[in-house]
PDB file of N, CA and C in Angstrom:
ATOM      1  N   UNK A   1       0.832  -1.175   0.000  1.00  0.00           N
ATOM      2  CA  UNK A   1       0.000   0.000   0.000  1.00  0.00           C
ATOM      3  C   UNK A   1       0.879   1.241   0.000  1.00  0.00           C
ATOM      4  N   UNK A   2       0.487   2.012  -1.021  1.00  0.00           N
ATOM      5  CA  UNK A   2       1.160   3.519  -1.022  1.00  0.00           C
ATOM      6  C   UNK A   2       0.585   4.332  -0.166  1.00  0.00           C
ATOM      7  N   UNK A   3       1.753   4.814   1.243  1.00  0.00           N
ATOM      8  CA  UNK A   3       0.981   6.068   1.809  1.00  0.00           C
ATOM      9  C   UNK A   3       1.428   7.302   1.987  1.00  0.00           C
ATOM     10  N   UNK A   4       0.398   8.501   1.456  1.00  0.00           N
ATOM     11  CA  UNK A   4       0.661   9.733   1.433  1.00  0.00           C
ATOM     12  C   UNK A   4       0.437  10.599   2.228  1.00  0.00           C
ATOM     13  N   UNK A   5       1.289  11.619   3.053  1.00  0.00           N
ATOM     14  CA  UNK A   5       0.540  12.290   3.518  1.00  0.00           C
ATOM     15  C   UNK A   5       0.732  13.760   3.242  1.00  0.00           C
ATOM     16  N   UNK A   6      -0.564  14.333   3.536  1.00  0.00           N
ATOM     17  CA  UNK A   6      -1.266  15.339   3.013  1.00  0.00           C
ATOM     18  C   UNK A   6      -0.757  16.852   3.479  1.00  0.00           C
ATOM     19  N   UNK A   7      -0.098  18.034   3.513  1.00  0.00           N
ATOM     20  CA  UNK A   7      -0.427  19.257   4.624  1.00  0.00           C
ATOM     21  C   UNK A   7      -1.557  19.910   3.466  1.00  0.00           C
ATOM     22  N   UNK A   8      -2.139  20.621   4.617  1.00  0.00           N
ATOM     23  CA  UNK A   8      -3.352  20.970   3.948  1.00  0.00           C
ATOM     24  C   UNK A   8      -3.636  22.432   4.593  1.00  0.00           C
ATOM     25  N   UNK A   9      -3.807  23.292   3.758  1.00  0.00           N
ATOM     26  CA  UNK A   9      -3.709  24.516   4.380  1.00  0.00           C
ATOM     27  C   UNK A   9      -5.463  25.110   4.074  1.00  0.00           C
ATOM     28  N   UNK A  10      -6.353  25.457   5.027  1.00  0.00           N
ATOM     29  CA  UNK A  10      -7.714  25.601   4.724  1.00  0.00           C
ATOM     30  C   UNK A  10      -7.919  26.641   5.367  1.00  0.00           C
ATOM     31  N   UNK A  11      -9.235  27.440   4.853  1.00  0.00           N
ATOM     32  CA  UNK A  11      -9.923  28.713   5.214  1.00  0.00           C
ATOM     33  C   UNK A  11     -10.143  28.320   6.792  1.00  0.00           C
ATOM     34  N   UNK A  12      -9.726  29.378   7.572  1.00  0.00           N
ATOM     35  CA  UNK A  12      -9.785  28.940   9.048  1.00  0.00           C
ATOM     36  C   UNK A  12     -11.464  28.950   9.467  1.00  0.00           C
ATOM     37  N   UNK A  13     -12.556  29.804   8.987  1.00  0.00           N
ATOM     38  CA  UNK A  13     -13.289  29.162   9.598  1.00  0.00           C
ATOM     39  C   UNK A  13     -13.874  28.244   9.064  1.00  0.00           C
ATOM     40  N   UNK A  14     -13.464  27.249   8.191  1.00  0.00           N
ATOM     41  CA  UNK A  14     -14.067  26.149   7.885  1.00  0.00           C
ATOM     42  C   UNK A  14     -13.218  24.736   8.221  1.00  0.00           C
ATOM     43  N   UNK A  15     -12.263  25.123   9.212  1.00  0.00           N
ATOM     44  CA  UNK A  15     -11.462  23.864   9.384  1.00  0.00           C
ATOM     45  C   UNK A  15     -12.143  22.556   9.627  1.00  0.00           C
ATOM     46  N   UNK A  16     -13.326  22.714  10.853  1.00  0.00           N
ATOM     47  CA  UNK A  16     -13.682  21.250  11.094  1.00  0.00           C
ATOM     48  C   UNK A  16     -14.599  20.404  10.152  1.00  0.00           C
ATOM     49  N   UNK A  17     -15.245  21.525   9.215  1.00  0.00           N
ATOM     50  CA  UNK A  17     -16.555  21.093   8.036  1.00  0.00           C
ATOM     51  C   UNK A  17     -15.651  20.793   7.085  1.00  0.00           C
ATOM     52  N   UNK A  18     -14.165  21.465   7.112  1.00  0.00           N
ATOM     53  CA  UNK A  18     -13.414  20.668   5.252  1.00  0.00           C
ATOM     54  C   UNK A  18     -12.444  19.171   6.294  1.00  0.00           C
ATOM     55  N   UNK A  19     -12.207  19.470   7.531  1.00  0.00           N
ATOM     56  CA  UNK A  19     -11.351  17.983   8.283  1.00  0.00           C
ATOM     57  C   UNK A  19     -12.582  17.250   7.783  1.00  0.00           C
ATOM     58  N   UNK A  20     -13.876  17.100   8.450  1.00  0.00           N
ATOM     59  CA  UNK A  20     -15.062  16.277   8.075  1.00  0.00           C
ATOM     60  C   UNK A  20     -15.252  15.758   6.212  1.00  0.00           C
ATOM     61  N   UNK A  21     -15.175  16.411   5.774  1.00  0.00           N
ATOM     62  CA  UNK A  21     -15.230  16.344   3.910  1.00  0.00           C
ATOM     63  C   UNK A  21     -13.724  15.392   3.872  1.00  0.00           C
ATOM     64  N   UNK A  22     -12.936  15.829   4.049  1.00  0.00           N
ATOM     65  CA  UNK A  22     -11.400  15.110   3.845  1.00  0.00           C
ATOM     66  C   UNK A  22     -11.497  13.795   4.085  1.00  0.00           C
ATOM     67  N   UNK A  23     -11.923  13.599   5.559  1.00  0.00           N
ATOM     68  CA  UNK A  23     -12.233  12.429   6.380  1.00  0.00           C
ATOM     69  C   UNK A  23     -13.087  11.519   5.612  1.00  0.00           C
ATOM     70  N   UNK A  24     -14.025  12.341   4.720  1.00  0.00           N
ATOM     71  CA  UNK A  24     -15.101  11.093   4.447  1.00  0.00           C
ATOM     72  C   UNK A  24     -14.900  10.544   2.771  1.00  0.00           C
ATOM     73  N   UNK A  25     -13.753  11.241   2.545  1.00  0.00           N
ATOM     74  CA  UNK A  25     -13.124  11.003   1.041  1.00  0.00           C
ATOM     75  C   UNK A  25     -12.410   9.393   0.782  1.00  0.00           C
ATOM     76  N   UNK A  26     -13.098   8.509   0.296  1.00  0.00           N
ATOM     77  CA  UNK A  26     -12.335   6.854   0.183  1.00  0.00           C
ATOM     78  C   UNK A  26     -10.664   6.830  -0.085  1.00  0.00           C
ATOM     79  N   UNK A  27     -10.278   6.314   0.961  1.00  0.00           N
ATOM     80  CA  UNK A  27      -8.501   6.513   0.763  1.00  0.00           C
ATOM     81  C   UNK A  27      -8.060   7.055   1.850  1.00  0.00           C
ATOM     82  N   UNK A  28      -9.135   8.235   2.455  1.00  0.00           N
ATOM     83  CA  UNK A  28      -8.380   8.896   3.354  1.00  0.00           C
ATOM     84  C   UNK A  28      -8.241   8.060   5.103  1.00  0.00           C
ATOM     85  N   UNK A  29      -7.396   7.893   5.300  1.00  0.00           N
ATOM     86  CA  UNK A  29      -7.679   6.933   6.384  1.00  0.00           C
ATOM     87  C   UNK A  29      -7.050   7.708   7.610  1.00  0.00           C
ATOM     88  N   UNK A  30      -7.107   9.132   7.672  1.00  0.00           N
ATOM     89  CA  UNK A  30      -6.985  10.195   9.206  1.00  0.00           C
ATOM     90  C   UNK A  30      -6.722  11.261   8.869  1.00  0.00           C
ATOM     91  N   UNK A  31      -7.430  11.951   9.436  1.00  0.00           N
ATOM     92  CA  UNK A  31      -7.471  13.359   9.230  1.00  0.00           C
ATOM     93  C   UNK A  31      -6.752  14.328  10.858  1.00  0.00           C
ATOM     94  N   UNK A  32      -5.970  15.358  10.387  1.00  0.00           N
ATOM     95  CA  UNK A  32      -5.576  15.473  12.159  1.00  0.00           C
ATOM     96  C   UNK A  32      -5.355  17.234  12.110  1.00  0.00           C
ATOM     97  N   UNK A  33      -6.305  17.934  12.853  1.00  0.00           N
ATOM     98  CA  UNK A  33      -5.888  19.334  12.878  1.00  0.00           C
ATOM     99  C   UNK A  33      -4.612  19.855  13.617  1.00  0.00           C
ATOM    100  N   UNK A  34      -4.246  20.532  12.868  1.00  0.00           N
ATOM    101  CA  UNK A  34      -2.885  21.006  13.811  1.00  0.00           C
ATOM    102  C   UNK A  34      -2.058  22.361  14.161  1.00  0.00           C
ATOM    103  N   UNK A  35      -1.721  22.571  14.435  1.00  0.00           N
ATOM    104  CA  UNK A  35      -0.772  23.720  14.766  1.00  0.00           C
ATOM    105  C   UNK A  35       0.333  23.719  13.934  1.00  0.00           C
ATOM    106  N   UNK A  36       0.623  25.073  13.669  1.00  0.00           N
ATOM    107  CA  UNK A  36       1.784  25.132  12.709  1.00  0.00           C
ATOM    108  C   UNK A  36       1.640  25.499  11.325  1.00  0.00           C
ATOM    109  N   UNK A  37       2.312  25.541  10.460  1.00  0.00           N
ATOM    110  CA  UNK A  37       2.318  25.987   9.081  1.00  0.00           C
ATOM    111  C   UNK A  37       1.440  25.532   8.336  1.00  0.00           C
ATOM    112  N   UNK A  38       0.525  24.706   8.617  1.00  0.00           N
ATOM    113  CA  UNK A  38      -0.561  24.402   8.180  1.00  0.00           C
ATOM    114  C   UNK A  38      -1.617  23.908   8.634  1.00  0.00           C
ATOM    115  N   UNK A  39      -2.844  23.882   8.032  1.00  0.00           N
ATOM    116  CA  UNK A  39      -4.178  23.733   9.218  1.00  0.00           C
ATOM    117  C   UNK A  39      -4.427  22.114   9.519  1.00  0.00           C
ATOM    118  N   UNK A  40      -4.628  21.297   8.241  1.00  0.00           N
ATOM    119  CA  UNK A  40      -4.688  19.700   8.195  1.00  0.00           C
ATOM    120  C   UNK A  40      -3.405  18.858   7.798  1.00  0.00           C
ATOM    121  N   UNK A  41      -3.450  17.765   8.098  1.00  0.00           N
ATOM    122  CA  UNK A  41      -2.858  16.932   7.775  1.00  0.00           C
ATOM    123  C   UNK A  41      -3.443  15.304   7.723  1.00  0.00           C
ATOM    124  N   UNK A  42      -3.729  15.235   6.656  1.00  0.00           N
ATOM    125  CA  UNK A  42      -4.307  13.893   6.138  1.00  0.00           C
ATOM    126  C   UNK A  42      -3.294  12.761   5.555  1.00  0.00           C
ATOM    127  N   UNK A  43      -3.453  11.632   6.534  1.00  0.00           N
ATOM    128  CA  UNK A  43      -2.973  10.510   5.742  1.00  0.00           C
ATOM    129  C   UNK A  43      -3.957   9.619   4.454  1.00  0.00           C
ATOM    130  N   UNK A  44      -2.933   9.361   4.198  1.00  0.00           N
ATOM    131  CA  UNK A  44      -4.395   8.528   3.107  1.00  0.00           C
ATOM    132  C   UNK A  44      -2.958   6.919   2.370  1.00  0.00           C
ATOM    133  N   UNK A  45      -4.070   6.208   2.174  1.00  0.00           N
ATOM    134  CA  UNK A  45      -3.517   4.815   1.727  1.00  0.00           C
ATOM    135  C   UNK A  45      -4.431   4.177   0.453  1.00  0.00           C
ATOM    136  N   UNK A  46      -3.215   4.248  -0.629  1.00  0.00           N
ATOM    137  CA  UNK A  46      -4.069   3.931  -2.178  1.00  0.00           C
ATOM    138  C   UNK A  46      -3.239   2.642  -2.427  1.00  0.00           C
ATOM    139  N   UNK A  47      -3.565   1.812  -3.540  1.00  0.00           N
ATOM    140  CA  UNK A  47      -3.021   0.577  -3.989  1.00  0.00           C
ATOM    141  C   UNK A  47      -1.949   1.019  -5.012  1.00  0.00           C
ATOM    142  N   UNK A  48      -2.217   2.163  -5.868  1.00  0.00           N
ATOM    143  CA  UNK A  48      -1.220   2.980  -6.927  1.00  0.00           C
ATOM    144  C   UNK A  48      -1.057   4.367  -6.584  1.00  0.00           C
ATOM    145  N   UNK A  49       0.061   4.659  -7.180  1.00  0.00           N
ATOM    146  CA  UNK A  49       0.210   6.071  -7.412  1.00  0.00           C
ATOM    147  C   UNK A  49      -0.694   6.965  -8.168  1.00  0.00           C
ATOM    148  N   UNK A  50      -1.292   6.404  -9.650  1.00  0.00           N
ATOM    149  CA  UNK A  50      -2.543   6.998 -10.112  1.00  0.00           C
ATOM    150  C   UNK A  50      -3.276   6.982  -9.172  1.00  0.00           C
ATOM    151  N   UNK A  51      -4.023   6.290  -8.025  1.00  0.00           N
ATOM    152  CA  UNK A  51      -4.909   6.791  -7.205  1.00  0.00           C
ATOM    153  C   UNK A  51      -4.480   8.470  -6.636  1.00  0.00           C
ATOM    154  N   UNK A  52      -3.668   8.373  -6.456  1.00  0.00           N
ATOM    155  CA  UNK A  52      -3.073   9.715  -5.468  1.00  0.00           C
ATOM    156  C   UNK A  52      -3.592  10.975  -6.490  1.00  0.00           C
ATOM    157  N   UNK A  53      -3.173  10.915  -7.613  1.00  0.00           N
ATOM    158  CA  UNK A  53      -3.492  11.812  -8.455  1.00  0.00           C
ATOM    159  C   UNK A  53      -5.107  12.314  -9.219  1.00  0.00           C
ATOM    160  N   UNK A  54      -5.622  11.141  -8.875  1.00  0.00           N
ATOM    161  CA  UNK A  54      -7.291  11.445  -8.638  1.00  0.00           C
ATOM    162  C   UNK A  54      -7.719  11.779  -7.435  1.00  0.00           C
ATOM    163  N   UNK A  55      -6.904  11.055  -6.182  1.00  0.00           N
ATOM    164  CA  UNK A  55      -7.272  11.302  -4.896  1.00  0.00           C
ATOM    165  C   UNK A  55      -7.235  13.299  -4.207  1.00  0.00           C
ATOM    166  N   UNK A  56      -5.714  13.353  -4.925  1.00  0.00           N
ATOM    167  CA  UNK A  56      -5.458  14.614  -3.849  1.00  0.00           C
ATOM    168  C   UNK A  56      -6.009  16.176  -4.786  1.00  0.00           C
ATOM    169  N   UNK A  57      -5.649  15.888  -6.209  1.00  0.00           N
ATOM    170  CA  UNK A  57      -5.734  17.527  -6.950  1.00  0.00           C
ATOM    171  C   UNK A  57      -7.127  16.835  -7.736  1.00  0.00           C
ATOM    172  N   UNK A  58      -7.681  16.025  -7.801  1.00  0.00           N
ATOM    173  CA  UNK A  58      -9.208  15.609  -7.772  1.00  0.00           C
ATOM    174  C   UNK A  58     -10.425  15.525  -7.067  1.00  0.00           C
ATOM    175  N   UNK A  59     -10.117  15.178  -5.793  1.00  0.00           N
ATOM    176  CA  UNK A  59     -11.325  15.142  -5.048  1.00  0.00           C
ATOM    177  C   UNK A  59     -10.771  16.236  -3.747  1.00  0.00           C
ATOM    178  N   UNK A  60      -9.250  16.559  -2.833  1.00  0.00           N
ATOM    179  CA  UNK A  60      -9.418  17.039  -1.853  1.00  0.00           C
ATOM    180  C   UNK A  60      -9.197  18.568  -2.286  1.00  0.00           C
ATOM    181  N   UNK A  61      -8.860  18.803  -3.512  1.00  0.00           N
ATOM    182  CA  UNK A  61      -8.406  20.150  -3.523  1.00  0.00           C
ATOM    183  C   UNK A  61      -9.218  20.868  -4.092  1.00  0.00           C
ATOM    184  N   UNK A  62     -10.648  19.989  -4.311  1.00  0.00           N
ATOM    185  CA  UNK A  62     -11.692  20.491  -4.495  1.00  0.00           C
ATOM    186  C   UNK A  62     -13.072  20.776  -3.601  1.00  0.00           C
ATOM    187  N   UNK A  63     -12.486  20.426  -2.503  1.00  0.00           N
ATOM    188  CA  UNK A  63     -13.453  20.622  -1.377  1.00  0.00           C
ATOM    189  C   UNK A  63     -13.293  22.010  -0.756  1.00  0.00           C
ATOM    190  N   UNK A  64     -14.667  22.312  -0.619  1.00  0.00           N
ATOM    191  CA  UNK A  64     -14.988  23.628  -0.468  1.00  0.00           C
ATOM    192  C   UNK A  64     -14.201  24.165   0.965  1.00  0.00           C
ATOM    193  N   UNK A  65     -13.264  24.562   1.063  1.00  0.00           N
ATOM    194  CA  UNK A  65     -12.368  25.773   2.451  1.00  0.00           C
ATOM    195  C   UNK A  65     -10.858  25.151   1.989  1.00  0.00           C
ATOM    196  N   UNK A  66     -10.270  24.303   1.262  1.00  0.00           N
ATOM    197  CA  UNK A  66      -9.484  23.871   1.219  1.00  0.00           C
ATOM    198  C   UNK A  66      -8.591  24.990   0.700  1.00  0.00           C
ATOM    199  N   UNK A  67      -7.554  25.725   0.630  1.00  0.00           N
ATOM    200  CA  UNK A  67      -6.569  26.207  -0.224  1.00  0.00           C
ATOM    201  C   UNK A  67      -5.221  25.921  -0.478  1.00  0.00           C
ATOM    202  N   UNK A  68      -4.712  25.134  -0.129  1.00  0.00           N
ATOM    203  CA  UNK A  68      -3.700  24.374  -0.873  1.00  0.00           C
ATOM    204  C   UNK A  68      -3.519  23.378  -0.140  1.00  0.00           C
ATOM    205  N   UNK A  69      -3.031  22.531  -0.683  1.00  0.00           N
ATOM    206  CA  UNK A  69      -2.035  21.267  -0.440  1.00  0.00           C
ATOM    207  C   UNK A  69      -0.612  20.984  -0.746  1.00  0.00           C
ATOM    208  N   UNK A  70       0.082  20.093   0.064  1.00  0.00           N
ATOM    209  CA  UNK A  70       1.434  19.301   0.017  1.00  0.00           C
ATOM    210  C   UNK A  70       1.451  18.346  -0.201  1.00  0.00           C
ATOM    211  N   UNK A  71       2.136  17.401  -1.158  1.00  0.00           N
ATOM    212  CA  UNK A  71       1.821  16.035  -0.955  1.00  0.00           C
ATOM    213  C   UNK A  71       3.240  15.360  -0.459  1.00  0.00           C
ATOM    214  N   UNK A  72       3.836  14.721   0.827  1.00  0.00           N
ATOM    215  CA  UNK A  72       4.707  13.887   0.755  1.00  0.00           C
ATOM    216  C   UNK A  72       4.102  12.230   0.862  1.00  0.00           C
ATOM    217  N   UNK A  73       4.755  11.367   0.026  1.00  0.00           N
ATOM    218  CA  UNK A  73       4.856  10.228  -0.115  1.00  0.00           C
ATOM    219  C   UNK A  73       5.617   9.258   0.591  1.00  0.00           C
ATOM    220  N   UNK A  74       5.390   8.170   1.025  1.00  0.00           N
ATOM    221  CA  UNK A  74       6.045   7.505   2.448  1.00  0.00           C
ATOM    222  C   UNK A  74       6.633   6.248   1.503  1.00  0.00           C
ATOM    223  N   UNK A  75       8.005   6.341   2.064  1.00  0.00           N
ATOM    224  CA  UNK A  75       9.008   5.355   1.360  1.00  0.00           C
ATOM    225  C   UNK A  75       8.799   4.141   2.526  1.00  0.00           C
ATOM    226  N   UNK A  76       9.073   4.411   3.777  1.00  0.00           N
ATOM    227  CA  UNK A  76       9.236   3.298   4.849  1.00  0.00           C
ATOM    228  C   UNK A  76       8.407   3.509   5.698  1.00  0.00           C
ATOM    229  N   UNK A  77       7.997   2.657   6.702  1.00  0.00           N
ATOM    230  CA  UNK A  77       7.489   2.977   7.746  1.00  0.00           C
ATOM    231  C   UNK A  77       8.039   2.294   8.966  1.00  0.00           C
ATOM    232  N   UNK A  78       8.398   3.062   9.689  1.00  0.00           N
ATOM    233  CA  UNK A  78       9.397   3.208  11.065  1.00  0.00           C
ATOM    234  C   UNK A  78       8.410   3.010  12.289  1.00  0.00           C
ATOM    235  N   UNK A  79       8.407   2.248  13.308  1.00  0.00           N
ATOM    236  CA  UNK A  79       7.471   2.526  14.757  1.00  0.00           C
ATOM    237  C   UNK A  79       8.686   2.083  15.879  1.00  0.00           C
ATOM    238  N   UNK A  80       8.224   2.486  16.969  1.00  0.00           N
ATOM    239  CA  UNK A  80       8.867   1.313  17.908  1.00  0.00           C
ATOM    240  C   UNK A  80       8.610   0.079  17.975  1.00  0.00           C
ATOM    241  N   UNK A  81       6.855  -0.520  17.611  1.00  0.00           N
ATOM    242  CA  UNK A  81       6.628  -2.060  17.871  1.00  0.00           C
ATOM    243  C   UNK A  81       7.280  -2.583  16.402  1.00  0.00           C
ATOM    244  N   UNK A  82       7.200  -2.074  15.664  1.00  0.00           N
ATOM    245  CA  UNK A  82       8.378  -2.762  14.359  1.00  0.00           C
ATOM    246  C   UNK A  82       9.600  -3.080  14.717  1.00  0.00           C
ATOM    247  N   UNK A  83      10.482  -1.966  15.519  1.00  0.00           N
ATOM    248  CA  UNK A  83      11.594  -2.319  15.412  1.00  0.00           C
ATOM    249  C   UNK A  83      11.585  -3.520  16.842  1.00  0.00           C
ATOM    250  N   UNK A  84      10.519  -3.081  18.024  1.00  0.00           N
ATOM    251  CA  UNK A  84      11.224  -4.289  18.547  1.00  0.00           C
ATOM    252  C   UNK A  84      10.830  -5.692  18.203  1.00  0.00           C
ATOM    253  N   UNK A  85      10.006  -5.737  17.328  1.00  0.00           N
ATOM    254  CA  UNK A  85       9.343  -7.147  16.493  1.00  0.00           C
ATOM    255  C   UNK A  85      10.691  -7.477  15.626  1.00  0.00           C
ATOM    256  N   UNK A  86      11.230  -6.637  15.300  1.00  0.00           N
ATOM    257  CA  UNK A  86      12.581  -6.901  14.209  1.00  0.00           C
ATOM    258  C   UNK A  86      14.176  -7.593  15.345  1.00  0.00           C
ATOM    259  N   UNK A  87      13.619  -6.806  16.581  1.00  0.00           N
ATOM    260  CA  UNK A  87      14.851  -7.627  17.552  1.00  0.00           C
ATOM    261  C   UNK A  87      14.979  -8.356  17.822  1.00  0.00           C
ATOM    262  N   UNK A  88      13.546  -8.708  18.083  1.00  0.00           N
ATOM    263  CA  UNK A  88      13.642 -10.023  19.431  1.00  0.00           C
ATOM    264  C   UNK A  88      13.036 -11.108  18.466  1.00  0.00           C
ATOM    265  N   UNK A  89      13.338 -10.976  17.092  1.00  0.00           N
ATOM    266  CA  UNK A  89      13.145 -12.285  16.337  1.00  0.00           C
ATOM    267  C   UNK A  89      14.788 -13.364  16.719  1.00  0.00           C
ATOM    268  N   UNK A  90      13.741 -14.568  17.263  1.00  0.00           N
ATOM    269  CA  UNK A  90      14.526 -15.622  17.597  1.00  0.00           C
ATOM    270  C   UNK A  90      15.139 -15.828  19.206  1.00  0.00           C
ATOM    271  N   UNK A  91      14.945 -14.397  19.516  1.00  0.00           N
ATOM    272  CA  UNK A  91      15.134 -14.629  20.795  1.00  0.00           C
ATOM    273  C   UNK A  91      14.617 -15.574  21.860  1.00  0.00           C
ATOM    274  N   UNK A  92      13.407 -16.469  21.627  1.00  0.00           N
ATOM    275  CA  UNK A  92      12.781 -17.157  22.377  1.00  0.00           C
ATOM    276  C   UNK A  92      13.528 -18.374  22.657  1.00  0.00           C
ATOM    277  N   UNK A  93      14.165 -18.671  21.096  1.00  0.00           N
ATOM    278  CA  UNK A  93      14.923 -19.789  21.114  1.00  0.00           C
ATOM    279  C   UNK A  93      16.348 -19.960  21.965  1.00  0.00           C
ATOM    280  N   UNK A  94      16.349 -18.544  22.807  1.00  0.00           N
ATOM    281  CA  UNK A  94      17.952 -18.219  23.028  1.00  0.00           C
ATOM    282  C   UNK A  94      17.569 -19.102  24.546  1.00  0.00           C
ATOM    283  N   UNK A  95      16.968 -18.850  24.847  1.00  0.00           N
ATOM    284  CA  UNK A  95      16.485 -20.033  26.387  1.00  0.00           C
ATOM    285  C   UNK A  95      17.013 -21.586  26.414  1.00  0.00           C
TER     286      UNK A  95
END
């Protein structure tokens, strides 16, 4: 799965009615208001890269308070329960 995420810069008084529109867009799988250089930030998860390109300058940058977008694209995905799932492989056997 390809995942993108979104900064999303929107008309301030329409932040929670365009987070709500974003949110209910297929693909988008979290929407998160925030502080800082921009108002939203949406993740979203497509099967292709053509999805992204119908997804983001097709359906979100057409929702009404929206005024621009960022798109970064996620090469890896990093957590703590990954990496310690990646350590303690085999360790059981060390007993």
């Amino acid at each position: 799965m390809i995942k993108a995420i979104v900064m999303i810069q929107v008309d301030a008084a329409s932040i929670p009615e365009t987070a709500q529109a974003i949110a209910d867009v297929p693909g988008v799988t979290e929407v998160y208001s925030c502080a800082g250089d921009v108002d939203l930030i949406a993740i979203m998860g497509v099967a292709k890269h053509e999805e992204l390109a119908d997804l983001i300058p097709g359906r979100i940058s057409k929702i009404p308070g929206v005024v621009a977008t960022d798109t970064h694209i996620a090469f890896r995905s990093y957590s703590r329960q990954d990496t310690e799932a990646a350590f303690s492989i085999g360790s059981e056997d060390a007993d």
